[in-house]
Protein backbone atom coordinates (compact mmCIF):
# COMPACT_ATOMS: atom_id res chain seq x y z
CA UNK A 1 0.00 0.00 0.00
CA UNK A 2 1.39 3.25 -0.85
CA UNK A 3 1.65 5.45 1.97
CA UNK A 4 0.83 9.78 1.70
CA UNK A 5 3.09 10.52 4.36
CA UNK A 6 2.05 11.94 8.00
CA UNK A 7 -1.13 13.81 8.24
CA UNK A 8 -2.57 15.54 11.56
CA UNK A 9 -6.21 15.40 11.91
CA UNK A 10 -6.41 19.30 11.96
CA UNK A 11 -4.65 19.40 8.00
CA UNK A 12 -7.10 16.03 7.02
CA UNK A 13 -9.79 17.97 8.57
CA UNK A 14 -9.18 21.02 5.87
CA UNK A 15 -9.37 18.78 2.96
CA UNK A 16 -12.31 16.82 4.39
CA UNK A 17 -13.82 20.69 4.01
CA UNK A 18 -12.40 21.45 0.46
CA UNK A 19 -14.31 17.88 -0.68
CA UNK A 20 -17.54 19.09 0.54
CA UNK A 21 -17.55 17.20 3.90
CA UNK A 22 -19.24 18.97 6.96
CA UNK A 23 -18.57 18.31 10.56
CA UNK A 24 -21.55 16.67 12.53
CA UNK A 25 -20.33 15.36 16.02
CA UNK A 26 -17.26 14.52 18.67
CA UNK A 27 -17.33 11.43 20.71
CA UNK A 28 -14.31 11.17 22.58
CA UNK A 29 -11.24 11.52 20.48
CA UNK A 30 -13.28 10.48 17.14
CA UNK A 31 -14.94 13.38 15.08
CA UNK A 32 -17.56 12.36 12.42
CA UNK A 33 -18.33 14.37 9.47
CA UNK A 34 -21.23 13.58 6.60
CA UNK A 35 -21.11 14.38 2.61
CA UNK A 36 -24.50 13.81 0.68
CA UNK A 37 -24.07 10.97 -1.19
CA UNK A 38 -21.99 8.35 1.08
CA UNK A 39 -23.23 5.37 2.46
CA UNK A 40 -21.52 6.02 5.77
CA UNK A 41 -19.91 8.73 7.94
CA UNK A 42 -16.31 9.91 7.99
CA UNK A 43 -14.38 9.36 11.33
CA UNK A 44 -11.47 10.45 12.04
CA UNK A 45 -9.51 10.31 15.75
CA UNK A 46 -8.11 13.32 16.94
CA UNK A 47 -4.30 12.28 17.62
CA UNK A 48 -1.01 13.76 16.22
CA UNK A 49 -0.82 11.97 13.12
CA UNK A 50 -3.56 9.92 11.57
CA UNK A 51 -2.55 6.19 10.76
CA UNK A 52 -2.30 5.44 7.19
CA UNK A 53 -5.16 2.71 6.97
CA UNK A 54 -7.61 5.16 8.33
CA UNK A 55 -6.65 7.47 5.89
CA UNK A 56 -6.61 5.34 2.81
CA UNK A 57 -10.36 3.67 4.12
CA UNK A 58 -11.57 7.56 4.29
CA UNK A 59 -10.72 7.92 0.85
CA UNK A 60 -11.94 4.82 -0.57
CA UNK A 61 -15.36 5.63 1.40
CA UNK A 62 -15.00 9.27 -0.20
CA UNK A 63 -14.16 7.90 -3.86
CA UNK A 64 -10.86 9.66 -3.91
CA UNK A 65 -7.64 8.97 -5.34
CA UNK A 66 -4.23 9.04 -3.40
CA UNK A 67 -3.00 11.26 -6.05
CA UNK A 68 -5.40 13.90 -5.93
CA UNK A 69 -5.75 13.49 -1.82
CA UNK A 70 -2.06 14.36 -2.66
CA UNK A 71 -2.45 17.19 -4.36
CA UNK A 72 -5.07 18.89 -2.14
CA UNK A 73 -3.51 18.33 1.15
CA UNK A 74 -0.22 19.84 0.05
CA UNK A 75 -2.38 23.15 -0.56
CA UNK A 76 -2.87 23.14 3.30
């Protein structure tokens, strides 16, 4: 699997915005945001750097490629 480097929840948190997602709740350390059209919500803990996995399973959930995940999160 082909990693995107490190990522803090704050920075994935700007491109979940830029994609259209919208913050709904907190429960604990795990934030959930919503986008018309998904099956199922976004989570996302709230530590340093996000783990890999959960990032590439929040993009295949949001239909997005690495690359352009890539290219959006360097603008931030």
């Amino acid at each position: 699997m082909d990693q995107v480097g490190k990522v803090s929840w704050q920075r994935f948190e700007k491109f979940l915005f830029e994609v259209g997602c919208e913050f709904k709740s907190q429960e604990s350390r795990h934030r959930k945001y919503k986008k018309d059209g998904l099956q199922r919500p976004i989570i996302v803990p709230t530590v340093k750097e996000i783990p890999d996995f959960i990032i590439h399973n929040n993009l295949r959930t949001l239909g997005i490629p690495r690359g352009k995940f890539k290219k959006i999160i360097e603008r931030h």
